[in-house]
Protein backbone atom coordinates (compact mmCIF):
# COMPACT_ATOMS: atom_id res chain seq x y z
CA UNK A 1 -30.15 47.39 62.75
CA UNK A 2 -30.98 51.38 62.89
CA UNK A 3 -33.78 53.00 61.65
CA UNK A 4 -34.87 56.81 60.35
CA UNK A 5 -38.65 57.48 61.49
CA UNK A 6 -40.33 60.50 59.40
CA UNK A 7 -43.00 62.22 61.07
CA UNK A 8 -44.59 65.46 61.92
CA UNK A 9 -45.45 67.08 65.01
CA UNK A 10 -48.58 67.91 67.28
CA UNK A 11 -48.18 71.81 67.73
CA UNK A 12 -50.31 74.69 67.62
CA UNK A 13 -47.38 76.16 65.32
CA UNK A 14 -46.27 75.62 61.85
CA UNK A 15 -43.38 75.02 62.48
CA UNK A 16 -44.70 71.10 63.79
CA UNK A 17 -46.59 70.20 60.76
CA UNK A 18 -43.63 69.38 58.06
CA UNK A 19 -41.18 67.06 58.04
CA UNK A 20 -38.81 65.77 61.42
CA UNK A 21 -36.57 62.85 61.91
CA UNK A 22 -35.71 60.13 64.33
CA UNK A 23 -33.48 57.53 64.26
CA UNK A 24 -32.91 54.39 66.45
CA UNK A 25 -30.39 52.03 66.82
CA UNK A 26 -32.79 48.98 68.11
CA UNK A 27 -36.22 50.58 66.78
CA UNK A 28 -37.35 51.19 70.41
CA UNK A 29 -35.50 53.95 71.48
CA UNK A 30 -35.65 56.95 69.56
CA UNK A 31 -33.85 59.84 69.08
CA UNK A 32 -34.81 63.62 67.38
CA UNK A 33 -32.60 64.80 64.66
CA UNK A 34 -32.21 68.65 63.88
CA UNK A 35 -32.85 69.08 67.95
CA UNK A 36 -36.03 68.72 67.34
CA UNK A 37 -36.72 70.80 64.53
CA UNK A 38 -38.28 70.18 60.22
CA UNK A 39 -35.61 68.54 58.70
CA UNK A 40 -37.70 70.25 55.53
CA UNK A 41 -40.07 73.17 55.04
CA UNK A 42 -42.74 73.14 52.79
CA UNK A 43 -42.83 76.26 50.74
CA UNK A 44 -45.38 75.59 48.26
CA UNK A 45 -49.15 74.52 48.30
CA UNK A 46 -50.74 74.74 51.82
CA UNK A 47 -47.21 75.30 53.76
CA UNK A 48 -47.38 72.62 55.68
CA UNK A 49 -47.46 68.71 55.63
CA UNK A 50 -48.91 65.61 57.38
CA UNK A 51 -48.81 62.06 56.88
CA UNK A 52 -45.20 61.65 55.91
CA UNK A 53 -44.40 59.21 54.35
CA UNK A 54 -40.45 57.59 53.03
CA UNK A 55 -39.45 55.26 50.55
CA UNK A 56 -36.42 54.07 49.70
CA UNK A 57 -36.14 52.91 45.71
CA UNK A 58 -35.16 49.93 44.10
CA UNK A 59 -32.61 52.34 41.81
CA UNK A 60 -30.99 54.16 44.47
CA UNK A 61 -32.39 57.23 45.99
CA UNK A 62 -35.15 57.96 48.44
CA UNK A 63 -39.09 59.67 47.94
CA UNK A 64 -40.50 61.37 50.56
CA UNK A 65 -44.35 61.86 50.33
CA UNK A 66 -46.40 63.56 52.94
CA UNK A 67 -50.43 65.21 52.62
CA UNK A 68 -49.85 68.99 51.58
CA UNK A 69 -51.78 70.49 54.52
CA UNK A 70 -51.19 72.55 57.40
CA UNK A 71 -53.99 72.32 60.16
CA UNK A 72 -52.59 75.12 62.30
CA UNK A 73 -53.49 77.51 59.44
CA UNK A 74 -56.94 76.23 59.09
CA UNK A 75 -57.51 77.07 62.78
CA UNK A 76 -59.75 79.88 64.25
CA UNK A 77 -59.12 81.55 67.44
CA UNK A 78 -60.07 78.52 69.53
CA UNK A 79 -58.38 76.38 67.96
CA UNK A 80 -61.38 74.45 65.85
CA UNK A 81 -60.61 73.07 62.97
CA UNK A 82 -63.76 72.44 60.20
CA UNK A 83 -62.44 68.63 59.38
CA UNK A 84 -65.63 68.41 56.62
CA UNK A 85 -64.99 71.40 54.58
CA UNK A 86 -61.16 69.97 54.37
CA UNK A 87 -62.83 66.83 53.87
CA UNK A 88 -64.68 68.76 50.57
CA UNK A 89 -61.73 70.75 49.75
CA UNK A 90 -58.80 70.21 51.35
CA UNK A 91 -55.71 70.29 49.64
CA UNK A 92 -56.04 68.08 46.41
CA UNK A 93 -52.04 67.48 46.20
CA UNK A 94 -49.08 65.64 47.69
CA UNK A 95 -46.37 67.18 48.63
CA UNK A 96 -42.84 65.46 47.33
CA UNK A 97 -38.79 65.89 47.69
CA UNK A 98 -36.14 63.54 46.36
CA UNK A 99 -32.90 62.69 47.75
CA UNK A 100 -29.75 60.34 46.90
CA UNK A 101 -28.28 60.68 50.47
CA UNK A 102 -31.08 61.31 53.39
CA UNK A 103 -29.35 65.17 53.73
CA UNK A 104 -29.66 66.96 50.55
CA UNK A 105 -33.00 67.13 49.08
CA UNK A 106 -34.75 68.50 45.55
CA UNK A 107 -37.10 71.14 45.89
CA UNK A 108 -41.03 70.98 47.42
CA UNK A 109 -43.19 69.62 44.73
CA UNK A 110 -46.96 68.94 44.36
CA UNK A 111 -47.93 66.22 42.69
CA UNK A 112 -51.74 66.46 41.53
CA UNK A 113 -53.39 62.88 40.34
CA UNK A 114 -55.01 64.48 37.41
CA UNK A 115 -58.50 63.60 38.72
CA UNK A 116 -60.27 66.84 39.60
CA UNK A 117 -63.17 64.95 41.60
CA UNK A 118 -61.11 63.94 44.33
CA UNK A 119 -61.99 66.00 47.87
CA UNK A 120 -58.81 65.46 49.31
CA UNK A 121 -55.49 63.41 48.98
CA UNK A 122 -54.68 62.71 52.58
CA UNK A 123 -51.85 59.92 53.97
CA UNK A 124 -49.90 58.72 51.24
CA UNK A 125 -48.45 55.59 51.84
CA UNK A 126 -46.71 52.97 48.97
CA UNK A 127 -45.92 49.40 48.65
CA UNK A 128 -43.71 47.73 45.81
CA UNK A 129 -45.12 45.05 44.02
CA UNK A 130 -42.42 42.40 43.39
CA UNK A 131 -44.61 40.82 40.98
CA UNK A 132 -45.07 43.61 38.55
CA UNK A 133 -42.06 46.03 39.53
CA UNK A 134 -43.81 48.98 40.32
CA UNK A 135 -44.85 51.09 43.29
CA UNK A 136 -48.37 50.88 44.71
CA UNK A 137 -49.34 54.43 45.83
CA UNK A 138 -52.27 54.73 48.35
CA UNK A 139 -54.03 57.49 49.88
CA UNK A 140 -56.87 58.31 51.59
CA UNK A 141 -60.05 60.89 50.11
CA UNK A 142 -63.47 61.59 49.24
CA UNK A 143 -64.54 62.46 45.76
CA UNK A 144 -67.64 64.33 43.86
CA UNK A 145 -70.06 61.47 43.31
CA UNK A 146 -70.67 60.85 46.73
CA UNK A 147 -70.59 64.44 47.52
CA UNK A 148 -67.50 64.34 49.53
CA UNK A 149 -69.11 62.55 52.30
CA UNK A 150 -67.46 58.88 52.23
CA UNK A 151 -63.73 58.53 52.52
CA UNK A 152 -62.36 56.14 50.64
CA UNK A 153 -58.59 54.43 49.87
CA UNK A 154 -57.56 55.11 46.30
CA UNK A 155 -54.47 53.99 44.43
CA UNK A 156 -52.23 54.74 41.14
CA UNK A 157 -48.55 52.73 40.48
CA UNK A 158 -45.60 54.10 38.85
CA UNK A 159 -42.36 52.97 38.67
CA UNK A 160 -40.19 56.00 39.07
CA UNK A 161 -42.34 58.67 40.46
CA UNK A 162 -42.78 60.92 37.70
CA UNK A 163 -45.65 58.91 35.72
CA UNK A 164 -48.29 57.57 37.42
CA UNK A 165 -51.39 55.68 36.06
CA UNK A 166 -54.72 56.97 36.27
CA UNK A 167 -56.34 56.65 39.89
CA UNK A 168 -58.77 53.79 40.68
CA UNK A 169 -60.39 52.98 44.15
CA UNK A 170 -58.14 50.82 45.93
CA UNK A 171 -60.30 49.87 49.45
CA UNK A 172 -64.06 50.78 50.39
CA UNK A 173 -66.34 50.21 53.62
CA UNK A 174 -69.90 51.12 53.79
CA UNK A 175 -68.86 53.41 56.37
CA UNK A 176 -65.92 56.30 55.89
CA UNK A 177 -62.10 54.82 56.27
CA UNK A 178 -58.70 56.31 56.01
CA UNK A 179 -55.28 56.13 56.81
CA UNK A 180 -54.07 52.84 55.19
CA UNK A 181 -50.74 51.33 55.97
CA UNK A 182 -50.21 48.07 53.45
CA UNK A 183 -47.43 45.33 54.20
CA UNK A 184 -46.61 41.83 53.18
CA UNK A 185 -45.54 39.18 55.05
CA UNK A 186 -44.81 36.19 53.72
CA UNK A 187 -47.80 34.69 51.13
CA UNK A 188 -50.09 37.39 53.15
CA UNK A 189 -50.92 40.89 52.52
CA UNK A 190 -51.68 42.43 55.61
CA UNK A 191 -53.68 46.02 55.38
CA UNK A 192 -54.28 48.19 58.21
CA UNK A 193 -56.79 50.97 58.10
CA UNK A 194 -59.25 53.45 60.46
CA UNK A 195 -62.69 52.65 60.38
CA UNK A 196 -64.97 55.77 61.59
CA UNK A 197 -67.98 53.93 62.98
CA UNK A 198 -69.54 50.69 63.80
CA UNK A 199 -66.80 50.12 65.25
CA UNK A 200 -64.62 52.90 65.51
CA UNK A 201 -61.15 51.78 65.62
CA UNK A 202 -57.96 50.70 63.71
CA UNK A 203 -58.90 47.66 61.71
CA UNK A 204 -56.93 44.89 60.26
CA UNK A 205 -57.35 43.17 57.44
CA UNK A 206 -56.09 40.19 55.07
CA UNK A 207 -55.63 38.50 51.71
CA UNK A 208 -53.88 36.28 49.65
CA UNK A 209 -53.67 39.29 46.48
CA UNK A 210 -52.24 42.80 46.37
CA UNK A 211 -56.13 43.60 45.36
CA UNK A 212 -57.87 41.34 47.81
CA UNK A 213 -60.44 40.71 48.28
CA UNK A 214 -59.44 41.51 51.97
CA UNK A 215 -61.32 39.82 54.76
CA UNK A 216 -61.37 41.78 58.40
CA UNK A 217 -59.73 39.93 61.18
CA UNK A 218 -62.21 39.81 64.07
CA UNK A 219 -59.93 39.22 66.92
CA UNK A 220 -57.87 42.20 66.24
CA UNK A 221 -61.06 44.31 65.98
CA UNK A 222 -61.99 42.21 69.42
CA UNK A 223 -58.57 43.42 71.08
CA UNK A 224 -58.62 46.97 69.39
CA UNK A 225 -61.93 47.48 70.71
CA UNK A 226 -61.23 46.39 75.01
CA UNK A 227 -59.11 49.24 74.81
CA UNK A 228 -60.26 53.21 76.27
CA UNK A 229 -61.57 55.07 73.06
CA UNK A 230 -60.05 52.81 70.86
CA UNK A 231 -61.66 55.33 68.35
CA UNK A 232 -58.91 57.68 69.86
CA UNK A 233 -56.77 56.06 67.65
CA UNK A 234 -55.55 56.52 63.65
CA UNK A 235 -52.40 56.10 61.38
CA UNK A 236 -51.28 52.19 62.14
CA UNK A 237 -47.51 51.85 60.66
CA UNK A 238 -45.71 48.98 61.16
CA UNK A 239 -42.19 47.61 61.30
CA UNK A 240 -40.04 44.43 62.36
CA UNK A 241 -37.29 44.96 65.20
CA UNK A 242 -34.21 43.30 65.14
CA UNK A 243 -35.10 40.81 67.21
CA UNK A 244 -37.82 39.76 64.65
CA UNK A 245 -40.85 41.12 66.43
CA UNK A 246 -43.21 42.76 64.93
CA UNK A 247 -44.05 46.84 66.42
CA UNK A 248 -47.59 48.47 65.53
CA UNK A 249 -47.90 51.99 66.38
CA UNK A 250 -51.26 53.80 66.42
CA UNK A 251 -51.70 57.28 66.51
CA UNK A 252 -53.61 58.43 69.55
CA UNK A 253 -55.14 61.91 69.32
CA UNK A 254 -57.41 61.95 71.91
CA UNK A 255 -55.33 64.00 74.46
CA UNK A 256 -53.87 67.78 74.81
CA UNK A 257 -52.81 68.29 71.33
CA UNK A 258 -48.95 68.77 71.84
CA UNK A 259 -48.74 65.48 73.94
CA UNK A 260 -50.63 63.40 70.89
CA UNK A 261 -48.63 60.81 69.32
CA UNK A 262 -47.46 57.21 68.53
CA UNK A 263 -48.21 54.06 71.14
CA UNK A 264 -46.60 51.15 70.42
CA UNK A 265 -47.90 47.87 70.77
CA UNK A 266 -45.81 44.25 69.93
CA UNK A 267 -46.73 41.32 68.30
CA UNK A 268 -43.95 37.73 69.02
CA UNK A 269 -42.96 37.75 64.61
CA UNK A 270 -44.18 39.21 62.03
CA UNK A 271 -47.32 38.37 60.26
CA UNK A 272 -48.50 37.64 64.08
CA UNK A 273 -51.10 40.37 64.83
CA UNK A 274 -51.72 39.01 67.85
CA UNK A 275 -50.25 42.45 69.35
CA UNK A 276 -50.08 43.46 73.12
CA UNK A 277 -49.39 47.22 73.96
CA UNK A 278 -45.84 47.74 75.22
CA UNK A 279 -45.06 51.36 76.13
CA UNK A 280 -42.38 50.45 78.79
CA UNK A 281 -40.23 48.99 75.96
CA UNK A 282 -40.13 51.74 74.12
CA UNK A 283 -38.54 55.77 74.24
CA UNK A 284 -39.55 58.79 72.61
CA UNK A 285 -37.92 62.27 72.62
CA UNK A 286 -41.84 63.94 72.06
CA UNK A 287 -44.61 62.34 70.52
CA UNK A 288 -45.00 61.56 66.86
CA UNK A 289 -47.16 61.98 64.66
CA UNK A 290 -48.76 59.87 61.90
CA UNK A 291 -45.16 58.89 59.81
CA UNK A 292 -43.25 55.91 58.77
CA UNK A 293 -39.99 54.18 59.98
CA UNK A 294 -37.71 52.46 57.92
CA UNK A 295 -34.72 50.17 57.98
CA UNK A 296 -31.27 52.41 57.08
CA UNK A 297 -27.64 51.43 56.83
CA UNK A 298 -24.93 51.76 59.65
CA UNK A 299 -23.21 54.50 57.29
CA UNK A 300 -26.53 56.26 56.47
CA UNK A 301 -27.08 56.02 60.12
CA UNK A 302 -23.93 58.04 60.92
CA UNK A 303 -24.41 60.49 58.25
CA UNK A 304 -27.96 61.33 58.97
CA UNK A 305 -26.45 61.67 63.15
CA UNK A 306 -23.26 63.88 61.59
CA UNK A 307 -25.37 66.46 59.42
CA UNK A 308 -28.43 66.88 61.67
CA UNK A 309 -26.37 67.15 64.77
C-alpha cells in the first residue's frame, strides 16, 4: 500500500515553505519527489505556505490546502519571528490548487472565509462526514472579540470546495490550542490537538459525535508529558500502515531549524492510542514539516515517481 506525504520544509529560504512530496511504499520509508524541491510555488498572497494539507474527493480529483504564510519573509536579521502580531494579523486566507492526476495542478488560489474578525487561518485540515456528505474544514485562529489573544479551532463544510457555510467555532480550551488533526475510527472520533499551557503538549481527545462533546484522554496526556519538552512538539497527523498499525507523527521544533521535523511514534491498531515512539522503524530523506500523508494507488504511485523524477 504506497502513500504521497505533503509537507513543507524547515529552511531559512523560501524556497522550503510551499509545497514538497514524499511517497512510500510501506509508509515507513520515505522518499523526496522533485529531488527535494516545491512540487508547487505559491505566487499569490504571502508567497509561501505551511500546514499542507491533501484530500482526495469522493468525485474524483484531489484539494490541496495549506496556511498562506511564509515565515522566512517575516524574519529580521536574526532570524526572530513576532509569532503574536501574525497571531493578530497574519495572513487571513488559505491557499488552494486542484488537480485530477497528482501532476498537473490549477492555479494558486486564496480562499477567504468571509469573516473579517478572524486573526489568522492557520493549519487547515478536513474530514468527510459520511453521515451528511460533506467535508468538515478545520483550522486553527484567533479572532477580534478576544482581541486576538486565544487561539481557537474553527470549522465551515462544503461539499465541493467552492461554497462553504458560514464559519462557527469548532473546538475551545480555556487556554490557546491549535493545530487539529480529526480522524474516525470505528464508532469513535478521535481529535488530536496542541495545547499551549497547563500542560503544554499534543493532546488527545474523544467522542462518540463529529461535534463532541470531546473528553481528553489522560493517559495520553500522562505519556505525552514523560517525554523531554513534550511542549517541543505540534502538528499530530495520523495514518494506518499496511500492517494495520496505527503511526502518529508530531512535529518537533525545538531543535536547529533546518533539522526540525516529524517523529513518529506507533500504536498495535488503530483507534489504540496507546502509542510508543519508534524512530528506528522509520526513514526520512530530511525532516518534514507539519503535512499530511495519504493512501494512493499503485498507478498513481508510479506516475507521481515518473513525472517528479
Amino acid at each position: 500500500m504506497p502513500y504521497l506525504f505533503v509537507h513543507f520544509r524547515e529552511k531559512l529560504t523560501p524556497d522550503g515553505e510551499q509545497v514538497h512530496f514524499a511517497v512510500s511504499e510501506n509508509g515507513t520509508d520515505w522518499k523526496a519527489l522533485n529531488g527535494g524541491k516545491p512540487v508547487l510555488t505559491c505566487t499569490r498572497g504571502d508567497l509561501g505556505c505551511r500546514d499542507i494539507e491533501l484530500v482526495r474527493l469522493r468525485t474524483g480529483g484531489f484539494v490541496i490546502l495549506a496556511t498562506d504564510l511564509c515565515i522566512v519573509r517575516h524574519m529580521d536579521a536574526g532570524h526572530n519571528v513576532d509569532w503574536r502580531q501574525l497571531n493578530h494579523a497574519g495572513s487571513k486566507h488559505l491557499s488552494l490548487w486542484r488537480s485530477d492526476d497528482l501532476v498537473r495542478f490549477s492555479p494558486q488560489e486564496l480562499w477567504f472565509s468571509g469573516c473579517g474578525d478572524f486573526g489568522c487561518l492557520w493549519a487547515p485540515e478536513v474530514f468527510f462526514d459520511e453521515s451528511s456528505g460533506t467535508y468538515l474544514l478545520h483550522w486553527s485562529a484567533t479572532v477580534r472579540e478576544t482581541g486576538f489573544e486565544h487561539m481557537s479551532i474553527y470549522c465551515c463544510t462544503t461539499k465541493d470546495f467552492r461554497d462553504f457555510s458560514p464559519p462557527r467555532l469548532f473546538f475551545d480550551r480555556p487556554t490557546e490550542i491549535l493545530d487539529s488533526h480529526l480522524v474516525r475510527h470505528g464508532d469513535t472520533y478521535h481529535l488530536f490537538y496542541k495545547n499551549s499551557q497547563n500542560p503544554s503538549g499534543v493532546m488527545h481527545a474523544t467522542a462518540e459525535t463529529l461535534f463532541g462533546p470531546y473528553e481528553d484522554d489522560e493517559a495520553f496526556t500522562a505519556r505525552i508529558q514523560t517525554m523531554r519538552d513534550p511542549g517541543a512538539y505540534e502538528a499530530p497527523t495520523t495514518f494506518v500502515l499496511p500492517d494495520g498499525r496505527w503511526c502518529l507523527l508530531l512535529d518537533f521544533f525545538g531543535c536547529e531549524k533546518e533539522k526540525m521535523g516529524y517523529v513518529p511514534f506507533l500504536s498495535p491498531a488503530a483507534g489504540n492510542a496507546a502509542f510508543c515512539r519508534a524512530d528506528e522503524a522509520f526513514s526520512f530523506p530530511y525532516g518534514f514539516k507539519h503535512g499530511h500523508a495519504v493512501e494512493i494507488t499503485d498507478a498513481e504511485l508510479q506516475r507521481l515517481t515518473a513525472h517528479f523524477s
